[in-house]
N, C-alpha and C. Protein backbone atom coordinates (compact mmCIF):
# COMPACT_ATOMS: atom_id res chain seq x y z
N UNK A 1 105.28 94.07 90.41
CA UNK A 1 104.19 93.37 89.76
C UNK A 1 102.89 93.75 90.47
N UNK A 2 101.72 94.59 89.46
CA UNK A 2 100.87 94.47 90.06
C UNK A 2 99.80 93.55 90.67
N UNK A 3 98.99 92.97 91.19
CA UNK A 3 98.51 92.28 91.85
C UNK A 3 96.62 92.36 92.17
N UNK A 4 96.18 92.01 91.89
CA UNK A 4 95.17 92.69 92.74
C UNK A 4 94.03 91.08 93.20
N UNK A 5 93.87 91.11 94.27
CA UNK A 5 92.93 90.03 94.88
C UNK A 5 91.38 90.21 94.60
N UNK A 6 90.84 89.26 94.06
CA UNK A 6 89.32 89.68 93.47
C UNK A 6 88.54 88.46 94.43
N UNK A 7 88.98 87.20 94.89
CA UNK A 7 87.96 86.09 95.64
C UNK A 7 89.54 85.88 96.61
N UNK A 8 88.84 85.23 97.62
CA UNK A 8 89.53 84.48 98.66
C UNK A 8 88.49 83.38 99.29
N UNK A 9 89.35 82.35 99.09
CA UNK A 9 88.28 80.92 99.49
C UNK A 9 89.45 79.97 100.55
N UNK A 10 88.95 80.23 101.39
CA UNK A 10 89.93 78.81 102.74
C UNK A 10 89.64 78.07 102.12
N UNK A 11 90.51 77.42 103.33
CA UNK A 11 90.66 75.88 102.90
C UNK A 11 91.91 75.28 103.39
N UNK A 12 91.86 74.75 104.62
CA UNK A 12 92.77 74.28 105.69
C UNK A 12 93.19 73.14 105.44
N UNK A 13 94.69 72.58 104.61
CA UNK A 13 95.02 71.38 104.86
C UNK A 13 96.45 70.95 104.33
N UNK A 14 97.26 70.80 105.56
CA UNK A 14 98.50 70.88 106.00
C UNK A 14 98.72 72.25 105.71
N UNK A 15 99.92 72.71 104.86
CA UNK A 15 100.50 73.98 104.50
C UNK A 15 99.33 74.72 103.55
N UNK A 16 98.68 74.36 103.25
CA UNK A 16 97.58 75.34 102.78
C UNK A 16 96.41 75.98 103.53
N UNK A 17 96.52 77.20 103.12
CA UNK A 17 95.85 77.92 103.49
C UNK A 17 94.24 78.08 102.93
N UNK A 18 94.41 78.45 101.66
CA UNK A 18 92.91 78.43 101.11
C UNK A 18 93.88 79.00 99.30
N UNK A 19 92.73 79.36 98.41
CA UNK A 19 93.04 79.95 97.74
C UNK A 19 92.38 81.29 96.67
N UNK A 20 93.11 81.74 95.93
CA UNK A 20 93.15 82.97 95.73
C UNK A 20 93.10 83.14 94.54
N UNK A 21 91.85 83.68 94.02
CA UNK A 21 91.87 84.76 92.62
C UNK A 21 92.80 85.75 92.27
N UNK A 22 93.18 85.94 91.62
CA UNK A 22 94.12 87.09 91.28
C UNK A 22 93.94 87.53 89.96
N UNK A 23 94.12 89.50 89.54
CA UNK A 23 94.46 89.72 88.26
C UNK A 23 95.48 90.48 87.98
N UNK A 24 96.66 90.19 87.30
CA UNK A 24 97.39 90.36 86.69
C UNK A 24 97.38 91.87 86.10
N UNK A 25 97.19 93.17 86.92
CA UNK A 25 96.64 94.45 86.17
C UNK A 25 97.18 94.49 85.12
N UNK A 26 98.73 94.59 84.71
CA UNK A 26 99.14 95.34 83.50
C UNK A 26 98.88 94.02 82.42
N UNK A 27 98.87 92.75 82.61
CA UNK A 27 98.56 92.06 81.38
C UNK A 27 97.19 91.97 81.41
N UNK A 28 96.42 92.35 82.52
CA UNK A 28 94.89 92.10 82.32
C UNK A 28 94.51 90.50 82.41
N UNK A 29 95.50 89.63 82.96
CA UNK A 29 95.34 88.11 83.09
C UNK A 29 94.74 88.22 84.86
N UNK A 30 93.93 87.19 84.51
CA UNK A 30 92.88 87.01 85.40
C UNK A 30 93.58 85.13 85.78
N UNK A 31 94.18 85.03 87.33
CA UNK A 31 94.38 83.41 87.39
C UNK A 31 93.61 82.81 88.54
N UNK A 32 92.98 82.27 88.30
CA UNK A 32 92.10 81.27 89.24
C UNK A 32 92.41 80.52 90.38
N UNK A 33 92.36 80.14 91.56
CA UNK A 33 92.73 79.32 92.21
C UNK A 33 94.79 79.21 92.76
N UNK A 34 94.90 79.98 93.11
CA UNK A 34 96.23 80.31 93.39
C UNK A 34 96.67 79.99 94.41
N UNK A 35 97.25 78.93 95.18
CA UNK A 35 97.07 78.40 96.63
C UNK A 35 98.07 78.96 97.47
N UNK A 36 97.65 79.61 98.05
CA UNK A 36 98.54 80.34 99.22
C UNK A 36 98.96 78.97 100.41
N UNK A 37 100.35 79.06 100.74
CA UNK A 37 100.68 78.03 101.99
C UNK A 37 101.68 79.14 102.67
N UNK A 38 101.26 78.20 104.23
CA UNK A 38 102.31 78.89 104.82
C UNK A 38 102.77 77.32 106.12
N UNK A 39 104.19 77.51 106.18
CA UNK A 39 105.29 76.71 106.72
C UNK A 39 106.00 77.30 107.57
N UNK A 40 106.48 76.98 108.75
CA UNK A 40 107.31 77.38 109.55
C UNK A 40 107.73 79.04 109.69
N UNK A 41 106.63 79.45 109.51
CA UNK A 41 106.69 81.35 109.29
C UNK A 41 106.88 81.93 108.26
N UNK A 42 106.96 81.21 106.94
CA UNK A 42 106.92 81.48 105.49
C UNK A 42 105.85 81.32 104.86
N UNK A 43 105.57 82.27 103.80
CA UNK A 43 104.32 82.04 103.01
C UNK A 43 104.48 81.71 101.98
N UNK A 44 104.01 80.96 101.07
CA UNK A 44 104.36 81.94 99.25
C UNK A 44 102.84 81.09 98.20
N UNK A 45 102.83 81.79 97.37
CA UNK A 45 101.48 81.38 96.73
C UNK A 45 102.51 80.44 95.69
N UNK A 46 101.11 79.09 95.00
CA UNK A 46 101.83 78.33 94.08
C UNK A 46 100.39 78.74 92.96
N UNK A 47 101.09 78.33 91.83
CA UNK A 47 100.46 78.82 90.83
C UNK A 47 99.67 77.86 90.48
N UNK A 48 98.41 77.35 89.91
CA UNK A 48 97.32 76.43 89.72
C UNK A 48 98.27 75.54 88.75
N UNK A 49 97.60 74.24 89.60
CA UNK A 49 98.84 73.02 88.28
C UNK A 49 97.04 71.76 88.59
N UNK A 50 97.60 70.89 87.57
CA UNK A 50 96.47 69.88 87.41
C UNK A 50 96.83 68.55 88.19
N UNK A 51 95.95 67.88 88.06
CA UNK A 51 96.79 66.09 88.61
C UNK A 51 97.38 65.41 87.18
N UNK A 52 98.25 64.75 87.75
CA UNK A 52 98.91 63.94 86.68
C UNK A 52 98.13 62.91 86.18
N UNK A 53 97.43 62.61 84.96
CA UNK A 53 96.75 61.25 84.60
C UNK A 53 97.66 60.41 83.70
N UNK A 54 97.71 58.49 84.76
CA UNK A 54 97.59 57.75 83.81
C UNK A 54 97.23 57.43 82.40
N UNK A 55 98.24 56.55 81.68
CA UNK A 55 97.05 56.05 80.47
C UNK A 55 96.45 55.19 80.61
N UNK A 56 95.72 54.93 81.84
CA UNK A 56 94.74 53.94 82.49
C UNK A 56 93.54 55.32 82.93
N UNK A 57 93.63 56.62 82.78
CA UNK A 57 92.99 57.64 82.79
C UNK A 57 93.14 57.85 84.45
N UNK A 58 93.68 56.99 85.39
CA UNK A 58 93.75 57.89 86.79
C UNK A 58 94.72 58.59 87.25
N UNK A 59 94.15 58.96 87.92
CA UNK A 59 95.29 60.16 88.59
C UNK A 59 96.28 59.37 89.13
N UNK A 60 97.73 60.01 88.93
CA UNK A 60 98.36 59.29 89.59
C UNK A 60 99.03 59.77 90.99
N UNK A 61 99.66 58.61 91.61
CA UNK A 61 100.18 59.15 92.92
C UNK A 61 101.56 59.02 93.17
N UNK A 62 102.35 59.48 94.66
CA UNK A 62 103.46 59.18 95.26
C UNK A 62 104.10 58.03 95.15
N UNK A 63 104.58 57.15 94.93
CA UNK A 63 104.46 55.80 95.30
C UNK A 63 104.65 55.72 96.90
N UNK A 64 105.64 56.80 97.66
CA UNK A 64 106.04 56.96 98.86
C UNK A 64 104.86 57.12 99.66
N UNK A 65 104.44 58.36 99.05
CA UNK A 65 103.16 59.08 100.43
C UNK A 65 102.08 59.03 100.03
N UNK A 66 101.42 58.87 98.73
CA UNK A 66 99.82 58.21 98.03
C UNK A 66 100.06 59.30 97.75
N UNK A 67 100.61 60.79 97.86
CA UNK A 67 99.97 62.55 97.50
C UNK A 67 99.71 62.44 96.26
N UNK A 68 98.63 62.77 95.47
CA UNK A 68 98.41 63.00 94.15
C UNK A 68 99.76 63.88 93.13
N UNK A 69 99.94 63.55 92.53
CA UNK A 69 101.06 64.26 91.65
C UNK A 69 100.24 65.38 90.96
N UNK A 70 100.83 65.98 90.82
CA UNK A 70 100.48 67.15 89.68
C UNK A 70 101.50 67.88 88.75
N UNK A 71 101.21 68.59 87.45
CA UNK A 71 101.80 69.43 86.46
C UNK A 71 101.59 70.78 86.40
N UNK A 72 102.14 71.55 85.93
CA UNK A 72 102.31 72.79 86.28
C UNK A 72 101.50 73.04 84.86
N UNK A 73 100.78 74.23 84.56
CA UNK A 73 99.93 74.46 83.48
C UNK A 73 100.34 75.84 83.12
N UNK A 74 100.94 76.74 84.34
CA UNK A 74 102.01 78.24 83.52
C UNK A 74 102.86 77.99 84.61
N UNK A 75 103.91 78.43 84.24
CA UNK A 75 104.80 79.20 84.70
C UNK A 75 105.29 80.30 84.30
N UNK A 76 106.65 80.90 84.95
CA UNK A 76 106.97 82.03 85.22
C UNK A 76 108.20 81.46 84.42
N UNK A 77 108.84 82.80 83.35
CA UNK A 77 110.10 82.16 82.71
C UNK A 77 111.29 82.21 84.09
N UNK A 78 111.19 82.48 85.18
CA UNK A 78 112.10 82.40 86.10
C UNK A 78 111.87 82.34 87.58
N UNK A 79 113.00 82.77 87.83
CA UNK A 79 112.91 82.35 89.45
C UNK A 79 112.31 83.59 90.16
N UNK A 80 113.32 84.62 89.95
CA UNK A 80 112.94 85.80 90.14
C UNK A 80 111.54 86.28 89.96
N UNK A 81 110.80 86.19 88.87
CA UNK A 81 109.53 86.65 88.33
C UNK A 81 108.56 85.45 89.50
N UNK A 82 108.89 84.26 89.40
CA UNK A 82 108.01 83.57 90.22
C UNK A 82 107.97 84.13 91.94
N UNK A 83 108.99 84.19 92.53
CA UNK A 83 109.06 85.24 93.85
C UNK A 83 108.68 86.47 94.08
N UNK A 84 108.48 87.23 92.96
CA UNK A 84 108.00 88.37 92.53
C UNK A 84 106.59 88.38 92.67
N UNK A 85 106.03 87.52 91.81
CA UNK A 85 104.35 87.10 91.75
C UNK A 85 103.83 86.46 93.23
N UNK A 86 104.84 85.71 93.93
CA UNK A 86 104.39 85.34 94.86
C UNK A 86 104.35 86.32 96.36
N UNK A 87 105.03 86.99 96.20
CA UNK A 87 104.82 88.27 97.48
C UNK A 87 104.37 89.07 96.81
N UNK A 88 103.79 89.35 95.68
CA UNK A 88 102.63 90.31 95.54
C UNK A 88 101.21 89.95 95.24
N UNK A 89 101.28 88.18 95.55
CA UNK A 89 99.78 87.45 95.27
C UNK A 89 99.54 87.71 97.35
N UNK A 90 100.24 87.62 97.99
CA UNK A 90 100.41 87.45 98.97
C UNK A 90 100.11 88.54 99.99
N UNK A 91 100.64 89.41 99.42
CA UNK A 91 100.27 91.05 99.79
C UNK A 91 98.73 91.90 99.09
N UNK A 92 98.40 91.53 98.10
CA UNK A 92 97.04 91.53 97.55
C UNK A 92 96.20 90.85 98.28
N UNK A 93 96.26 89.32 99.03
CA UNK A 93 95.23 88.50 99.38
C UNK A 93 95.19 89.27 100.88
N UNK A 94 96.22 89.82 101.16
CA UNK A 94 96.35 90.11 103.26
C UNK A 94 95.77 91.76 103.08
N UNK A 95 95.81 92.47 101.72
CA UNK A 95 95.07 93.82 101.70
C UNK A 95 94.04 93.51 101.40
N UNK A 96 93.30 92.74 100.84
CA UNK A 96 91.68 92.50 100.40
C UNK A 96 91.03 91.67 101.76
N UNK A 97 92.05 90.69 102.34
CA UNK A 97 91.27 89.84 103.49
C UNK A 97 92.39 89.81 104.41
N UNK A 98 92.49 90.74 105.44
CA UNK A 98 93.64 91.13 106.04
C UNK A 98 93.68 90.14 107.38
N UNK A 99 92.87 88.66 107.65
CA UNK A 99 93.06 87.88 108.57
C UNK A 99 93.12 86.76 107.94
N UNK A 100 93.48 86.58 106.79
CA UNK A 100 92.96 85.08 106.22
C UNK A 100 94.23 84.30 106.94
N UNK A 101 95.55 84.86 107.40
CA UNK A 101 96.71 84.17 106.94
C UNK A 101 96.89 83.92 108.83
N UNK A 102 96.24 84.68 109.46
CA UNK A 102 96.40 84.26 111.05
C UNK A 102 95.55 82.70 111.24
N UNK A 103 96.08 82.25 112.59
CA UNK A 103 96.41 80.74 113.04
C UNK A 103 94.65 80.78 112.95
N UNK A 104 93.95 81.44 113.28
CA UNK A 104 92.65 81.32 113.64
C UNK A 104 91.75 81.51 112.65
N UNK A 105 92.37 82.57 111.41
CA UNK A 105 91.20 83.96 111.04
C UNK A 105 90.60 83.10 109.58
N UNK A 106 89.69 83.26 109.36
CA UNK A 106 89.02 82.26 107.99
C UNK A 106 88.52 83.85 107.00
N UNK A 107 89.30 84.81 107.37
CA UNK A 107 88.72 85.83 106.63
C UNK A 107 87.27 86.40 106.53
């Protein structure tokens, strides 16, 4: 899958890293905001999802941890294709901004 990184924007908080423009060369899809995390020496990008709204119109939350909920707005018809997209959103963002992903580096 081609890949190619066009913005990189930090943004430090817990497992996130910042996030990431990406375009899609062979479909020519352009996706916005792509959040790269990284965990215990793993990376993987998640694909832009929204918050969940009430029909009281608010966002809703965890009941456990308050975290805002959210919905997924694309996916990938699989598993495979989603792991696919994600080490080559991943490898695009570390060839365009080749420190974003170290403990220190803000790109």
């Amino acid at each position: 899958m081609a890949v190619k990184c066009e913005k990189w924007t930090t943004r430090h908080s817990n497992t996130l890293r910042g996030f990431a423009d990406v375009l899609l060369e062979q479909t020519h899809l352009r996706i916005r905001d792509v959040a790269i995390h990284t965990k215990n020496g793993e990376t993987w990008a998640q694909l832009p999802a929204r918050p969940q709204i009430g029909r009281d119109g608010v966002a809703l939350r965890d009941e456990q941890t308050g975290k805002l909920k959210y919905s997924r707005i694309i996916e990938f018809d699989s598993r495979q294709a989603n792991d696919e997209f994600s080490r080559a959103a991943i490898a695009a963002v570390l060839e365009r901004f080749p420190s974003v992903l170290d403990d220190d580096g803000d790109g």
